[in-house]
C-alpha atoms as a PDB file:
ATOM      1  CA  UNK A   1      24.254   7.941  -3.313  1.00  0.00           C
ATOM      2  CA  UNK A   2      26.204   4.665  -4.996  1.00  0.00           C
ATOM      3  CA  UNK A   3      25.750   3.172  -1.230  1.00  0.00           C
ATOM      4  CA  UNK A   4      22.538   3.361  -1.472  1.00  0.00           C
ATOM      5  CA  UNK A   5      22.309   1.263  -5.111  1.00  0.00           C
ATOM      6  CA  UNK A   6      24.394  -0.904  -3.595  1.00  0.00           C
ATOM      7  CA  UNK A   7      22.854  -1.767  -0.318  1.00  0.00           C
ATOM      8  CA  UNK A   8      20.292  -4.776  -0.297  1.00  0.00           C
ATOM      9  CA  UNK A   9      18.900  -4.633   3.228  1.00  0.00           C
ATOM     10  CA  UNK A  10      18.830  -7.840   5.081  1.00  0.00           C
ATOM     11  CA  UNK A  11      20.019 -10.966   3.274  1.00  0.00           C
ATOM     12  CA  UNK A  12      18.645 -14.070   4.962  1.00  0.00           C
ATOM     13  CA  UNK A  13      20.391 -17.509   5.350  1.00  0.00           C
ATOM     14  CA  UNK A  14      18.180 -20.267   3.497  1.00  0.00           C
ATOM     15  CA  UNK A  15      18.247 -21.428   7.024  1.00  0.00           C
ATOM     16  CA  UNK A  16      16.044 -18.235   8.207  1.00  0.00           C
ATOM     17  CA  UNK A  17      14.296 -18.669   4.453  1.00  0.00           C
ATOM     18  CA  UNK A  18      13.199 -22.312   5.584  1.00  0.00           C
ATOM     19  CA  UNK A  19      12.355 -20.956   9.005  1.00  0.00           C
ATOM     20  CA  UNK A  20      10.014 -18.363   7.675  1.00  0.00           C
ATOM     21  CA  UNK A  21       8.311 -20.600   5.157  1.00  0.00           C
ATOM     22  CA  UNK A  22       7.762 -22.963   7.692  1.00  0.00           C
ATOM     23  CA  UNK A  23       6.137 -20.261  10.213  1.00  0.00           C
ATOM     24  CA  UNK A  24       4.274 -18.984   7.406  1.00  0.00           C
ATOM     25  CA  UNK A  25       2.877 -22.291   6.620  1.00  0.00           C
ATOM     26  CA  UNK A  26       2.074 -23.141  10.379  1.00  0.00           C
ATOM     27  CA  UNK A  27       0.214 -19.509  10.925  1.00  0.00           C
ATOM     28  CA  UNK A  28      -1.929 -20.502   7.418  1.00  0.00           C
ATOM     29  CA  UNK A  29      -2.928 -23.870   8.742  1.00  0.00           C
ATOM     30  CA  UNK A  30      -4.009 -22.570  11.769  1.00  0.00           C
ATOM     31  CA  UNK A  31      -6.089 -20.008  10.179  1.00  0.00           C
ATOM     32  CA  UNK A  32      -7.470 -22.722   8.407  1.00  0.00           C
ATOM     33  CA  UNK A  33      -8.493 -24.986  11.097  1.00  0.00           C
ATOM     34  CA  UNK A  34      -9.822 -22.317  12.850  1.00  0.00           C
ATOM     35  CA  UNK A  35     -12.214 -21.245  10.311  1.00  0.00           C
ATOM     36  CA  UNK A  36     -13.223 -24.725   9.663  1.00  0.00           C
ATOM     37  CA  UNK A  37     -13.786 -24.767  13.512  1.00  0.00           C
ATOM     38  CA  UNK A  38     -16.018 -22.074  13.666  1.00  0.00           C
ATOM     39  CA  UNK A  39     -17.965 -23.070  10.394  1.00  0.00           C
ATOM     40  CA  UNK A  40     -18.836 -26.805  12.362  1.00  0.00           C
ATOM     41  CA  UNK A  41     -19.388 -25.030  15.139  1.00  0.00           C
ATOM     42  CA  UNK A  42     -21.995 -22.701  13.023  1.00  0.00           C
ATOM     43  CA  UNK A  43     -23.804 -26.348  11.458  1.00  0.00           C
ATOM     44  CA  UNK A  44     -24.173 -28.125  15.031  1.00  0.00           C
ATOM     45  CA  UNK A  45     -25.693 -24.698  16.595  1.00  0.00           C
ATOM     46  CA  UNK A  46     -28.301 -25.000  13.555  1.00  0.00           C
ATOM     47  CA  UNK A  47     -30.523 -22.397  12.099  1.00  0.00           C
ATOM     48  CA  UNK A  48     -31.904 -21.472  15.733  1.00  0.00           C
ATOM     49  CA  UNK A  49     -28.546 -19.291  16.262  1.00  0.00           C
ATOM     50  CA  UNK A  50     -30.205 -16.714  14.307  1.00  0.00           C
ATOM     51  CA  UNK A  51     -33.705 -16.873  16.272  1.00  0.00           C
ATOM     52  CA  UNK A  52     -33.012 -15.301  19.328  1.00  0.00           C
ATOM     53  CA  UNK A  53     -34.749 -12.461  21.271  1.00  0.00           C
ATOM     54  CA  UNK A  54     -33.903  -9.170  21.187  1.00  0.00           C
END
């Protein structure tokens, strides 16, 4: 059972640390511009996006 206590899993480098981060921070600004994308997308189309026939 003291193996267990003692066992921390995977320890990353601060290499893979910085690696992560940055990935993390590429995937959020992507998110980002994508929503942004789809919002100006959304204000060129107008109000008429919503009229449409059944």
């Amino acid at each position: 059972m003291s193996e267990q206590d003692n066992d921390k899993g995977i320890v990353l480098t601060e290499a893979q640390k910085r690696a992560r981060r940055s990935r993390s921070i590429a995937i959020a600004v992507s998110l980002i511009v994508l929503v942004v994308l789809f919002y100006m997308m959304t204000l060129v189309k107008g109000p008429m996006i919503l009229v449409r026939p059944l």
